[in-house]
Structures are given as C-alpha cells and as structure tokens.
N, C-alpha and C. Protein backbone atom coordinates (compact mmCIF):
# COMPACT_ATOMS: atom_id res chain seq x y z
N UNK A 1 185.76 -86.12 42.59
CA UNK A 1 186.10 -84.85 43.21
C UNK A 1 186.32 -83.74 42.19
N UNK A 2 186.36 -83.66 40.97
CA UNK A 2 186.52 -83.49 39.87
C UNK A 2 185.28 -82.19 39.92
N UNK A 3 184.94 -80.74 39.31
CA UNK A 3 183.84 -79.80 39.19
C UNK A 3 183.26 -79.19 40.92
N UNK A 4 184.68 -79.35 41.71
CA UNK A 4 183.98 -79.38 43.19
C UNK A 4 183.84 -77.92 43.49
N UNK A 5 185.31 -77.02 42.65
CA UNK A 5 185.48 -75.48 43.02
C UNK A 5 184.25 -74.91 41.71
N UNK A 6 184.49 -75.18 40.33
CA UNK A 6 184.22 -74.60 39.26
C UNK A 6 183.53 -75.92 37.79
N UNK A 7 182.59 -75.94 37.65
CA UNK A 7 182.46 -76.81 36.38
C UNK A 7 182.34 -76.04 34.97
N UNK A 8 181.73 -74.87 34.98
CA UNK A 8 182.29 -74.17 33.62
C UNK A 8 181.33 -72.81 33.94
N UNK A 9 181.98 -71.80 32.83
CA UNK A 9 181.63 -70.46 32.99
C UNK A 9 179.91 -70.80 31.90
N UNK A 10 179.86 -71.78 31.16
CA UNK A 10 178.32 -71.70 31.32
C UNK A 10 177.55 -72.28 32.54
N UNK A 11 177.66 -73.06 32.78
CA UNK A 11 176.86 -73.47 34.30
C UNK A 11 177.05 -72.02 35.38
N UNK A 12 178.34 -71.47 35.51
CA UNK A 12 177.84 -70.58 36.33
C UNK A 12 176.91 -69.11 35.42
N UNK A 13 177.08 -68.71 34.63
CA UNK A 13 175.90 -67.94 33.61
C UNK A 13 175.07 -68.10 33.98
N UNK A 14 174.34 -69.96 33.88
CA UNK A 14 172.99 -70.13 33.66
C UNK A 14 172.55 -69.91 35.16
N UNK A 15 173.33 -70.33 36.19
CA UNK A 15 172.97 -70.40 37.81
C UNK A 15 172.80 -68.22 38.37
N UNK A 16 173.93 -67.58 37.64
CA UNK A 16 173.69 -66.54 37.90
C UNK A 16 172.41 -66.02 37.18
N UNK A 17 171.71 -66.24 35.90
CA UNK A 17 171.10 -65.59 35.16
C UNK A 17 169.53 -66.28 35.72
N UNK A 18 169.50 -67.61 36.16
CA UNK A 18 168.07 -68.26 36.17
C UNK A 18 168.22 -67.43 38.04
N UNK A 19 169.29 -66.92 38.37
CA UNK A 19 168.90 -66.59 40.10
C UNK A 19 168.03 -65.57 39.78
N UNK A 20 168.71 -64.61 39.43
CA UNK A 20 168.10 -63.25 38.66
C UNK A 20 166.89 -63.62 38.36
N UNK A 21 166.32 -63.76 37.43
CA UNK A 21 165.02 -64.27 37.22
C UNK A 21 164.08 -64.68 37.72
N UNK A 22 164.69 -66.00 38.67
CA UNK A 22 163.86 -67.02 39.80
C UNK A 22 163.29 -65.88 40.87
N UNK A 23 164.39 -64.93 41.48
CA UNK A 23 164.41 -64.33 42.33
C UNK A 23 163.06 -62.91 42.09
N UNK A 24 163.09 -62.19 41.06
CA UNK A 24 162.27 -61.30 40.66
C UNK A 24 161.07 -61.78 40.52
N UNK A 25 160.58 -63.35 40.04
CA UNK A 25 159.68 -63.96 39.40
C UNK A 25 158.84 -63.94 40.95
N UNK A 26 159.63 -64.55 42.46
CA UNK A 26 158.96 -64.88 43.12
C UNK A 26 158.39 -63.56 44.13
N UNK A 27 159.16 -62.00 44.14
CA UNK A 27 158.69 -61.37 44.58
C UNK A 27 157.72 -60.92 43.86
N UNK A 28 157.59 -60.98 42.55
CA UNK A 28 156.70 -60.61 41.54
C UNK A 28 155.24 -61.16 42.33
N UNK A 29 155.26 -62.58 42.48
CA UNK A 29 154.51 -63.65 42.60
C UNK A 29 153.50 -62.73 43.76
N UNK A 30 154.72 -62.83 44.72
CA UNK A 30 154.28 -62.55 46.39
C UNK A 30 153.82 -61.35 46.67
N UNK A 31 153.94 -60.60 45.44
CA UNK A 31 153.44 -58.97 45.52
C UNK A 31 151.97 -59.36 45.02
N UNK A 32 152.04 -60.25 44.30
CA UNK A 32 150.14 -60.69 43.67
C UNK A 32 149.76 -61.18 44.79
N UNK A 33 149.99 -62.01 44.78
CA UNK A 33 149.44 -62.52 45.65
C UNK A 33 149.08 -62.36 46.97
N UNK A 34 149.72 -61.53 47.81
CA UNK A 34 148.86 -60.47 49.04
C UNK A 34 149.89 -60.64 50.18
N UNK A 35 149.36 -60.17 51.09
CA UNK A 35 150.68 -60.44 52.32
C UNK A 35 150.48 -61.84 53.15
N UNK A 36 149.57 -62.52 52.59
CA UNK A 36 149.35 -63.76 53.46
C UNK A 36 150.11 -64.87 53.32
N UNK A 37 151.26 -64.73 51.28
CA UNK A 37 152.20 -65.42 51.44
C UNK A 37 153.09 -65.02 52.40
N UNK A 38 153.47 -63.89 52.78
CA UNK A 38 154.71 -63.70 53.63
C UNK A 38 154.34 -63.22 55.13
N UNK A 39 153.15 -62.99 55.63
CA UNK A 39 153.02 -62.74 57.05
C UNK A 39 153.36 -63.67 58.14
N UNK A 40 153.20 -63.60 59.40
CA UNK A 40 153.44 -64.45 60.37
C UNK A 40 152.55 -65.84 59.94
N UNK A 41 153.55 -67.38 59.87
CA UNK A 41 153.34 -68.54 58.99
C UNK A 41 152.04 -68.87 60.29
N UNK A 42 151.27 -69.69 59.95
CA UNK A 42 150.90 -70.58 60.20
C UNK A 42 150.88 -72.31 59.71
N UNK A 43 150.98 -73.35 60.38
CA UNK A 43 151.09 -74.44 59.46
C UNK A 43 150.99 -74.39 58.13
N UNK A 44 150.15 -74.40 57.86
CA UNK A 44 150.00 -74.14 56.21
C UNK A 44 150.43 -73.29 55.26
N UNK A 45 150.84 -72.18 55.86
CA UNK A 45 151.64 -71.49 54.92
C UNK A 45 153.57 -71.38 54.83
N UNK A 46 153.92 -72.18 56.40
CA UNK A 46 155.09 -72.25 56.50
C UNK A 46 155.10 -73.36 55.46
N UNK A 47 154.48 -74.77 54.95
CA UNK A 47 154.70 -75.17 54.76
C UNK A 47 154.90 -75.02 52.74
N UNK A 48 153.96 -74.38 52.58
CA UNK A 48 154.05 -73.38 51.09
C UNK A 48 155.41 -72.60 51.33
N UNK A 49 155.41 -72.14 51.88
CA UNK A 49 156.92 -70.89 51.75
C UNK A 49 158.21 -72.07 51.77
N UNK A 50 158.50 -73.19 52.95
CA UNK A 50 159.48 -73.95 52.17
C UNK A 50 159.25 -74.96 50.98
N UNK A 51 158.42 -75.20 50.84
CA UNK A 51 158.33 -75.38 48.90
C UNK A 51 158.30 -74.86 47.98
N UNK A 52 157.90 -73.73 48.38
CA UNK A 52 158.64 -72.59 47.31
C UNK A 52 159.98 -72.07 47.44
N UNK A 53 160.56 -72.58 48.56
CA UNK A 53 161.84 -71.93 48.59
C UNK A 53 162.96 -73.45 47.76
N UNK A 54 162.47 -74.71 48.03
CA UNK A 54 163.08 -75.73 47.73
C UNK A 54 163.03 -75.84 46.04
N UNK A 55 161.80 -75.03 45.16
CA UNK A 55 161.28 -75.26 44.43
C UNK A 55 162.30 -74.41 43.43
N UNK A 56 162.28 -72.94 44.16
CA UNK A 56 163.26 -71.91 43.45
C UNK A 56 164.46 -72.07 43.54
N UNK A 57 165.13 -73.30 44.35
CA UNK A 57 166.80 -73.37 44.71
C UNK A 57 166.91 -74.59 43.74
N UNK A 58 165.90 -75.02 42.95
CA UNK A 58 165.90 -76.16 42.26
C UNK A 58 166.08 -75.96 40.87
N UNK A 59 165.29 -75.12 40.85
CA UNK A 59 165.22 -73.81 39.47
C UNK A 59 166.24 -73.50 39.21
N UNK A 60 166.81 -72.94 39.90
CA UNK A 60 168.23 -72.25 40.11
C UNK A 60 169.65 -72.79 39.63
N UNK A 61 169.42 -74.33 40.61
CA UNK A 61 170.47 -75.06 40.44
C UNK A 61 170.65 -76.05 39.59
N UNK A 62 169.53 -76.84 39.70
CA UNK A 62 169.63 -77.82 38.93
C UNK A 62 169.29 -77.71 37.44
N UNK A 63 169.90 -78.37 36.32
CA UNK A 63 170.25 -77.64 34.76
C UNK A 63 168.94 -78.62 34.29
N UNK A 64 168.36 -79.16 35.16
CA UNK A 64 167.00 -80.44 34.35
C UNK A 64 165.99 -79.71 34.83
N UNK A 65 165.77 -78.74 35.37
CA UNK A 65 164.53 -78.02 35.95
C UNK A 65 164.14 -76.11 35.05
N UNK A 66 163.80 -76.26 33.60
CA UNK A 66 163.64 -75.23 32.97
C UNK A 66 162.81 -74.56 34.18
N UNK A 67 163.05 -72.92 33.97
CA UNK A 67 162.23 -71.64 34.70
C UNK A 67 161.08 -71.63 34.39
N UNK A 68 160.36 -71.93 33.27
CA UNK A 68 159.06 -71.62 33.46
C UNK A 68 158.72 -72.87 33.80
N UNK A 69 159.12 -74.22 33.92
CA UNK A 69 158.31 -75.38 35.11
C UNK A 69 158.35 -74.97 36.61
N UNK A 70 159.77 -74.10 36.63
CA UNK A 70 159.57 -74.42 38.67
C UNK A 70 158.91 -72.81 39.07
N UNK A 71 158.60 -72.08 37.61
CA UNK A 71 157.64 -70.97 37.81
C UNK A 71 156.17 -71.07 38.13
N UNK A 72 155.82 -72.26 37.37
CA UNK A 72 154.66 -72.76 37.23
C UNK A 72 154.36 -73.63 38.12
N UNK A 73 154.92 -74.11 39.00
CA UNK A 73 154.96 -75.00 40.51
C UNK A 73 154.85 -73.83 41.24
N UNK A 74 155.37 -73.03 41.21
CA UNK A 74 155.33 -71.91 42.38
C UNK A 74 153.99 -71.22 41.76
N UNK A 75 153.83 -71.02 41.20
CA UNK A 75 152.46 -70.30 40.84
C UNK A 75 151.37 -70.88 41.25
N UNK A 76 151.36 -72.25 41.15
CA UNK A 76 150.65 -73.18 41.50
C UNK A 76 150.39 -73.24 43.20
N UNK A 77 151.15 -73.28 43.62
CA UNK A 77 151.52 -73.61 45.20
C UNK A 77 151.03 -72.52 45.39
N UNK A 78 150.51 -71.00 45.07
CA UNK A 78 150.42 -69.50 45.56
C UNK A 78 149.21 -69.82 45.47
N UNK A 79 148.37 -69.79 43.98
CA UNK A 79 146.84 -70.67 43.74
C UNK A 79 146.26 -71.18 45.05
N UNK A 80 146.76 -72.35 45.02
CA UNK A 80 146.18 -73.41 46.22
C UNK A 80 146.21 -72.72 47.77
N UNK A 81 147.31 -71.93 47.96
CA UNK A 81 147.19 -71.17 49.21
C UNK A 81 146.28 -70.43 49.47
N UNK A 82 145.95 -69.02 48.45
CA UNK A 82 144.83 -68.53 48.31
C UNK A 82 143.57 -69.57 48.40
N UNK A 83 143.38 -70.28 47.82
CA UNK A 83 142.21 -71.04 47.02
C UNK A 83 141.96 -71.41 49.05
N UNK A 84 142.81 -72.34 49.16
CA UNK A 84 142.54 -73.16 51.02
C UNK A 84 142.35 -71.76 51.91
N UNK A 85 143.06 -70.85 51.92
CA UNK A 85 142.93 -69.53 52.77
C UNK A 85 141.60 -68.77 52.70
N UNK A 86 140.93 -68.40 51.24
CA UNK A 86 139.81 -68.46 51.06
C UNK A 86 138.58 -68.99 51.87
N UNK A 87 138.73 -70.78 51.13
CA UNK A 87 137.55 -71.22 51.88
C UNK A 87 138.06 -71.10 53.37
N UNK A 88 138.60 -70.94 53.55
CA UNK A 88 139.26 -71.20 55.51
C UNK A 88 138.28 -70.15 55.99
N UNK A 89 138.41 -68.88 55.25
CA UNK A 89 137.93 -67.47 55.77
C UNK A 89 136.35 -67.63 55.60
N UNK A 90 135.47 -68.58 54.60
CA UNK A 90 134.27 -68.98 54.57
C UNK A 90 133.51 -69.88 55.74
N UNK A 91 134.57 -71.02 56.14
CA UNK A 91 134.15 -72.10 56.43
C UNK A 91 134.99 -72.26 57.52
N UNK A 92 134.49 -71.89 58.96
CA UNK A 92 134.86 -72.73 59.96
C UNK A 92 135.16 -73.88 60.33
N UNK A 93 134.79 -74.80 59.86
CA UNK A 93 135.14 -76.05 60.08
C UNK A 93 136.21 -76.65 59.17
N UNK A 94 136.61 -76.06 58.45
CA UNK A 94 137.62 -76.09 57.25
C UNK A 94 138.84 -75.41 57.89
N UNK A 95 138.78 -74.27 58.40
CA UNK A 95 139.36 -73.16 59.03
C UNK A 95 140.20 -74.17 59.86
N UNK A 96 139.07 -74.48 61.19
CA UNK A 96 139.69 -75.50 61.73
C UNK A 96 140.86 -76.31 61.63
N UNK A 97 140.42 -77.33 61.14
CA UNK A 97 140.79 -78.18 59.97
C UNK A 97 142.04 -77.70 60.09
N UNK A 98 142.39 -76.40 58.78
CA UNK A 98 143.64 -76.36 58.80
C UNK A 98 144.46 -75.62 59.70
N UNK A 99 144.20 -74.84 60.71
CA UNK A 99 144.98 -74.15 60.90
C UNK A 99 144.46 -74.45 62.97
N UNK A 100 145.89 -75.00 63.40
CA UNK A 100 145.55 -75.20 64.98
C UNK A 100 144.99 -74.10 65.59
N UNK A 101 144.46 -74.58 66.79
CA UNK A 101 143.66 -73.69 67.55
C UNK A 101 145.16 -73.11 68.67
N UNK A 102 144.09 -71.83 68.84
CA UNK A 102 145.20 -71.43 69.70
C UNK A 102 144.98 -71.93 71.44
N UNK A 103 145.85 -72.15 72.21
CA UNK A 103 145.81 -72.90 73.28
C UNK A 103 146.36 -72.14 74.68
N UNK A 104 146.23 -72.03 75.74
CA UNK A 104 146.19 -70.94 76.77
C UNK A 104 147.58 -72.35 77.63
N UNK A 105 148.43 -71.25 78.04
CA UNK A 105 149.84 -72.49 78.28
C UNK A 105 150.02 -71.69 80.03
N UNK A 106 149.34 -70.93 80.34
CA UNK A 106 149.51 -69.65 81.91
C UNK A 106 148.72 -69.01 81.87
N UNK A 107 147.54 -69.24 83.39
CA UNK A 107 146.39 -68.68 83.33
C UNK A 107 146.29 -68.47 85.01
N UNK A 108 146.60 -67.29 85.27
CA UNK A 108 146.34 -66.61 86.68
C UNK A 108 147.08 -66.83 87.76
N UNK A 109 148.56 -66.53 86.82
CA UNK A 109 149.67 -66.95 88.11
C UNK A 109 149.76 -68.69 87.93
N UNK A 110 149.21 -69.52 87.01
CA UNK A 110 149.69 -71.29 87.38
C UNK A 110 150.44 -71.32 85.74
N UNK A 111 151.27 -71.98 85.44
CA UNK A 111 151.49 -72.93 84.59
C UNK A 111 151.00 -73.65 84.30
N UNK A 112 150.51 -74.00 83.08
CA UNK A 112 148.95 -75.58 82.90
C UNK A 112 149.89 -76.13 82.09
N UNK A 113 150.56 -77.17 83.31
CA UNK A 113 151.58 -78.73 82.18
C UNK A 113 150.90 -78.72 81.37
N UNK A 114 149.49 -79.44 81.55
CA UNK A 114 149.09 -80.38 80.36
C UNK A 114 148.94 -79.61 79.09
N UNK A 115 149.05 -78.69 79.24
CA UNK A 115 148.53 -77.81 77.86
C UNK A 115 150.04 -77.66 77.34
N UNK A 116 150.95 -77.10 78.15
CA UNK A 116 152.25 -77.00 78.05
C UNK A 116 153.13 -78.28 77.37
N UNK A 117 152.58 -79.74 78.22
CA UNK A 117 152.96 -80.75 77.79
C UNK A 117 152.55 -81.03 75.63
N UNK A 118 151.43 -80.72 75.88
CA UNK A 118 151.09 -81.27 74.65
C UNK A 118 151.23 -80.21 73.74
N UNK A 119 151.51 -78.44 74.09
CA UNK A 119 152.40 -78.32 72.72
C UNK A 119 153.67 -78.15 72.80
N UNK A 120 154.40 -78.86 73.67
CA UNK A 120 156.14 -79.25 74.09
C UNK A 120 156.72 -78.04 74.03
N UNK A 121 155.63 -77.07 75.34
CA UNK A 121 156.81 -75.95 75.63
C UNK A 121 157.14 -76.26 76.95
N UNK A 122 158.37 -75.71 76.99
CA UNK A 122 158.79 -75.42 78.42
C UNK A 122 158.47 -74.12 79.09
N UNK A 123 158.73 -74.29 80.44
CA UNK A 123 158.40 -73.15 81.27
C UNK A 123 159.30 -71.84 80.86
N UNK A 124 160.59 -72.51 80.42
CA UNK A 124 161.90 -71.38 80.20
C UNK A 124 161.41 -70.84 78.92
N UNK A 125 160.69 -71.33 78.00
CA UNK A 125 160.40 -70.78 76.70
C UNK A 125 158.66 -69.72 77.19
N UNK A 126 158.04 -69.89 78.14
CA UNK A 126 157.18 -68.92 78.80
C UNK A 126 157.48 -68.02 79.38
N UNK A 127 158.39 -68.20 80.15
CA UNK A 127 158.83 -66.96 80.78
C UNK A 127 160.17 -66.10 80.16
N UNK A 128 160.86 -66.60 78.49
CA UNK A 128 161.34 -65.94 77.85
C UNK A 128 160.39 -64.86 77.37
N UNK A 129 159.13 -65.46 76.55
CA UNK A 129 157.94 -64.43 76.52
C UNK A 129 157.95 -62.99 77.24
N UNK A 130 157.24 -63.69 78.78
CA UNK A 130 157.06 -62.70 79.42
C UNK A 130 157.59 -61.98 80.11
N UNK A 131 159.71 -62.14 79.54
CA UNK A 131 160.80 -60.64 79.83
C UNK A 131 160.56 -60.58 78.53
N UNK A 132 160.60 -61.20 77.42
CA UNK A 132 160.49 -60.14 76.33
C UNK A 132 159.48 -58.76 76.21
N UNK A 133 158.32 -59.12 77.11
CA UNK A 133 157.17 -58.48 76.93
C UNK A 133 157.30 -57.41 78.48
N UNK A 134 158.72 -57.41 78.77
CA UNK A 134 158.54 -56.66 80.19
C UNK A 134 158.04 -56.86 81.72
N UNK A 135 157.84 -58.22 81.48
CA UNK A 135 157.01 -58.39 82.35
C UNK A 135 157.71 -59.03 83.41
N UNK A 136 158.01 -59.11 84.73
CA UNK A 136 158.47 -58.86 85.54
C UNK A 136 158.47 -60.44 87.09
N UNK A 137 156.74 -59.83 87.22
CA UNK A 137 156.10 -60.69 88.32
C UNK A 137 154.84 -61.46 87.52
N UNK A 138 154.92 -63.34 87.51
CA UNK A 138 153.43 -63.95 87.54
C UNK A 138 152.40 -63.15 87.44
N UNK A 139 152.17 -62.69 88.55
CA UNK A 139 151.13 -61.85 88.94
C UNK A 139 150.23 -60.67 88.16
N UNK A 140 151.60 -59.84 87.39
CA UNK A 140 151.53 -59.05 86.10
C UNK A 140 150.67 -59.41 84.85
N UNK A 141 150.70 -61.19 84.70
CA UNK A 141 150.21 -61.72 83.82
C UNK A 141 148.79 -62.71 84.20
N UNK A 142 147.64 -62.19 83.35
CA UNK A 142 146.19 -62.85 83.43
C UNK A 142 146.69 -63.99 82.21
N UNK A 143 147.18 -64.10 81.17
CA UNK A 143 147.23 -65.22 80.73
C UNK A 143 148.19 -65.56 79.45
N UNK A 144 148.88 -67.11 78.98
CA UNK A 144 149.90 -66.97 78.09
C UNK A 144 149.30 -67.47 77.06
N UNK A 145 149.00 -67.20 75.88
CA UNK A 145 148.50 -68.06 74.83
C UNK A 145 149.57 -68.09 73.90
N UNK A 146 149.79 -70.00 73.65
CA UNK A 146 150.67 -70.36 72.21
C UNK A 146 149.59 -69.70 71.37
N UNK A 147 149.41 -69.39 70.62
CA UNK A 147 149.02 -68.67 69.43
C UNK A 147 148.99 -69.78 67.90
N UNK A 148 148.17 -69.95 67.25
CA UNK A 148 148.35 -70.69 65.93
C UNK A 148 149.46 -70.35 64.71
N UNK A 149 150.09 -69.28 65.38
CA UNK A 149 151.19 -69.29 64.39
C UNK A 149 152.87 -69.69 64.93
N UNK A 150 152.71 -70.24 66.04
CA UNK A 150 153.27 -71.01 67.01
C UNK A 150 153.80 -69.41 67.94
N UNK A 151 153.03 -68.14 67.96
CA UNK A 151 153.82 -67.01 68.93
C UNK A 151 153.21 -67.09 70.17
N UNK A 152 153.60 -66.85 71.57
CA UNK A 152 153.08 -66.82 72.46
C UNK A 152 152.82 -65.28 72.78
N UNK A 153 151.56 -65.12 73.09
CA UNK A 153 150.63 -63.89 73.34
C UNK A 153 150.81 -63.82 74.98
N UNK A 154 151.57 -62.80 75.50
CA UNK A 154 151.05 -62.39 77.44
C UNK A 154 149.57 -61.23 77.10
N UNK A 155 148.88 -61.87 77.73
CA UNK A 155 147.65 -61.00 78.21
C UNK A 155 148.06 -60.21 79.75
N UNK A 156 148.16 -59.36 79.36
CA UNK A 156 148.26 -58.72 80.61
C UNK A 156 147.62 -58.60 81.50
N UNK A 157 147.57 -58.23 83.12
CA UNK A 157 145.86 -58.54 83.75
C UNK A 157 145.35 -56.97 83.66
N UNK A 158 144.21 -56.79 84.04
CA UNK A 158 143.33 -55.74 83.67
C UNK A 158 143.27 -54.88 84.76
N UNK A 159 142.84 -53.64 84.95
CA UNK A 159 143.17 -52.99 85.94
C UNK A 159 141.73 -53.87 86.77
N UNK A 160 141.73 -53.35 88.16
CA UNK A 160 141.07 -54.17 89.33
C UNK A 160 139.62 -54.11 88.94
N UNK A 161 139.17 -52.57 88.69
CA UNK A 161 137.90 -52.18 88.40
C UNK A 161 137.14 -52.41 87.13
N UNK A 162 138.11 -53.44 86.26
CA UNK A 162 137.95 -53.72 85.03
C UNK A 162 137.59 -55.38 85.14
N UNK A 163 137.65 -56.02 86.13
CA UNK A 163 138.13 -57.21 86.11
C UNK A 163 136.80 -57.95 86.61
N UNK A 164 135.71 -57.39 87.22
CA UNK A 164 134.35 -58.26 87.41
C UNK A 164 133.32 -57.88 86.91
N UNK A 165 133.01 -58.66 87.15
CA UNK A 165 131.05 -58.71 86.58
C UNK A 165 130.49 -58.59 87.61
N UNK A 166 128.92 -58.77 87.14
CA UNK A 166 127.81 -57.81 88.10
C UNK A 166 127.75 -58.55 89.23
N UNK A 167 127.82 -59.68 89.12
CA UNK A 167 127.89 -60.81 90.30
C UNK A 167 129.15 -60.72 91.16
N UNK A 168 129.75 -60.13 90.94
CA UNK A 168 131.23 -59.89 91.69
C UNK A 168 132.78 -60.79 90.98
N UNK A 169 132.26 -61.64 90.13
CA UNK A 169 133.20 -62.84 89.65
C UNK A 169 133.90 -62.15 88.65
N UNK A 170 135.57 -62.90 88.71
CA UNK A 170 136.29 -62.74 87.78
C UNK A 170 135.99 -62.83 85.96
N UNK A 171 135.97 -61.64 85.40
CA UNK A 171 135.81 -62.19 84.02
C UNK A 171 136.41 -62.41 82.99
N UNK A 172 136.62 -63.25 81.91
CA UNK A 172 137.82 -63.32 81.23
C UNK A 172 137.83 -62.38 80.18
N UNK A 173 138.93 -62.13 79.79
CA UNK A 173 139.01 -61.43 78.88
C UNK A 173 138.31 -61.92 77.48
N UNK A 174 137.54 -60.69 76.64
CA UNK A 174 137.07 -61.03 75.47
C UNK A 174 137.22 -62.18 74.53
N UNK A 175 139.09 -61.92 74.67
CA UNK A 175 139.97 -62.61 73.44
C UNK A 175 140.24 -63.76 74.32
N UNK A 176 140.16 -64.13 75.46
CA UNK A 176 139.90 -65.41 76.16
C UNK A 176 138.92 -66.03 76.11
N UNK A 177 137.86 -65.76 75.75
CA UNK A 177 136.60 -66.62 76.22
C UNK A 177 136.17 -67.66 75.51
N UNK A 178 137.06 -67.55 73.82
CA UNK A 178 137.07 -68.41 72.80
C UNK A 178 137.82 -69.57 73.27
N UNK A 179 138.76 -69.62 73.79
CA UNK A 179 139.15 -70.65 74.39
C UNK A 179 139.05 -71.48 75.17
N UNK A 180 138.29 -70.86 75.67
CA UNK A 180 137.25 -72.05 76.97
C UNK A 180 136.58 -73.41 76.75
C-alpha cells in the first residue's frame, strides 16, 4: 500500500513532462495525418484511435516505455491507417472487407427484426433516432439506415410528386438503391 498517494517528485516530473509531450506529439500526428484519424470512427479506425490512446497513456505512465518508442507505435498505427484507408478508397472489395456495409433497420412505416436482430438494435434505440431527428409519425419516415459508422440515418419520405416512376411505382431513393 506503500507509493498509493505520491512515489516521488521525479516520477511525477517525468509523468507531467512525457504528458506534455505525448500530448502535442499526437495532435501533431493527427494534424498530418488528415481528418480521417479523428472523423466519425468506423471499425477500423475506432479501433486505431483506442490504441493510440492505450499506447499514449502507456507512454505517459509507465517509466519502461521511452517517448520516442510509444511515438513510433503511434506513428506507425497512423501509417497503416492511411496505407488500409487508401487501398479501401482503390479497391472495393478490400473496402468491403474492411469496413461494414450499411444496413436499412425501417423501411415504409415496418420495423425489419431481422435486420434489427442482427445488428442488436432495438426499436427504442430507432425511434430515439427519429425524435432526435424531429420526427414525429412512422409515416414521416421512408427509411432508417444503421450506417457503417454504427449512426443511424432517417431518410425522410419525399414529397408525393417526387416519389414515382413512369410506370406509376414507388421509387427508392438514390442513396437507397445501394442497399438492395
């Protein structure tokens, strides 16, 4: 129980002085590196941002982890993000690959369990959505998409005269039709 409040005014130095550092080093990083480290996560990048966050509290804290190794892990980890984000933006099937598809969870006034089931939302977490988004009545809404960065999208429905084709049939929206 012994070092629980205080273990010495160098350990706290080195913890205040490597924060300082750690801390500048990684906005430094994230300013190079573009807004795709810090925009809305998708799998793959939530999973970079907490290893870089585990990486810099390691830096920080622990007195066996010199700054320029857990600089050079984080530099590293920024690399590889770019590098996979890259080919992602080349290669569809890579794209794929890493980053889930987005999935339609409320489509024309129904709830679709199964879609709902398998990405374990509830109805109460859909229709938090769609008061966040103002929305009022079912009816209001043409469709809910989980989104690949786990956000749910309300499509709103379209005005009446907007809403068929030449044949008279309902048509989906643009940003729907990928999902089909």
């Amino acid at each position: 129980m012994q070092n629980i409040f205080f273990d010495s005014s160098e350990t706290l130095i080195r913890i205040v002085l490597s924060s300082v550092i750690v801390y500048i080093c990684i906005v430094a990083f994230h300013k190079v590196s573009g807004k795709r480290s810090t925009s809305q996560l998708n799998n793959f990048d939530w999973v970079v941002t907490v290893m870089i966050g585990s990486i810099g509290a390691s830096t920080i804290v622990l007195d066996n982890v010199p700054i320029i190794e857990g600089m050079a892990s984080i530099v590293s980890l920024l690399a590889l993000q770019y590098l996979v984000t890259k080919y992602a933006a080349i290669s569809p099937e890579f794209a794929n690959f890493i980053v889930s598809e987005p999935r339609v969870v409320f489509y024309q006034g129904q709830f679709l369990p199964e879609a709902m089931r398998k990405e374990r939302l509830t109805r109460q977490e859909i229709e938090c959505a769609m008061r966040s988004e103002g929305i009022h009545d079912y009816d209001q809404v043409a469709a809910v998409v989980f989104e690949s960065d786990a956000k749910l999208t309300i499509i709103p429905k379209r005005d009446p005269s907007d809403r068929l084709d030449e044949q008279g049939n309902i048509k989906p929206s643009d940003t729907l039709k990928p999902l089909y």
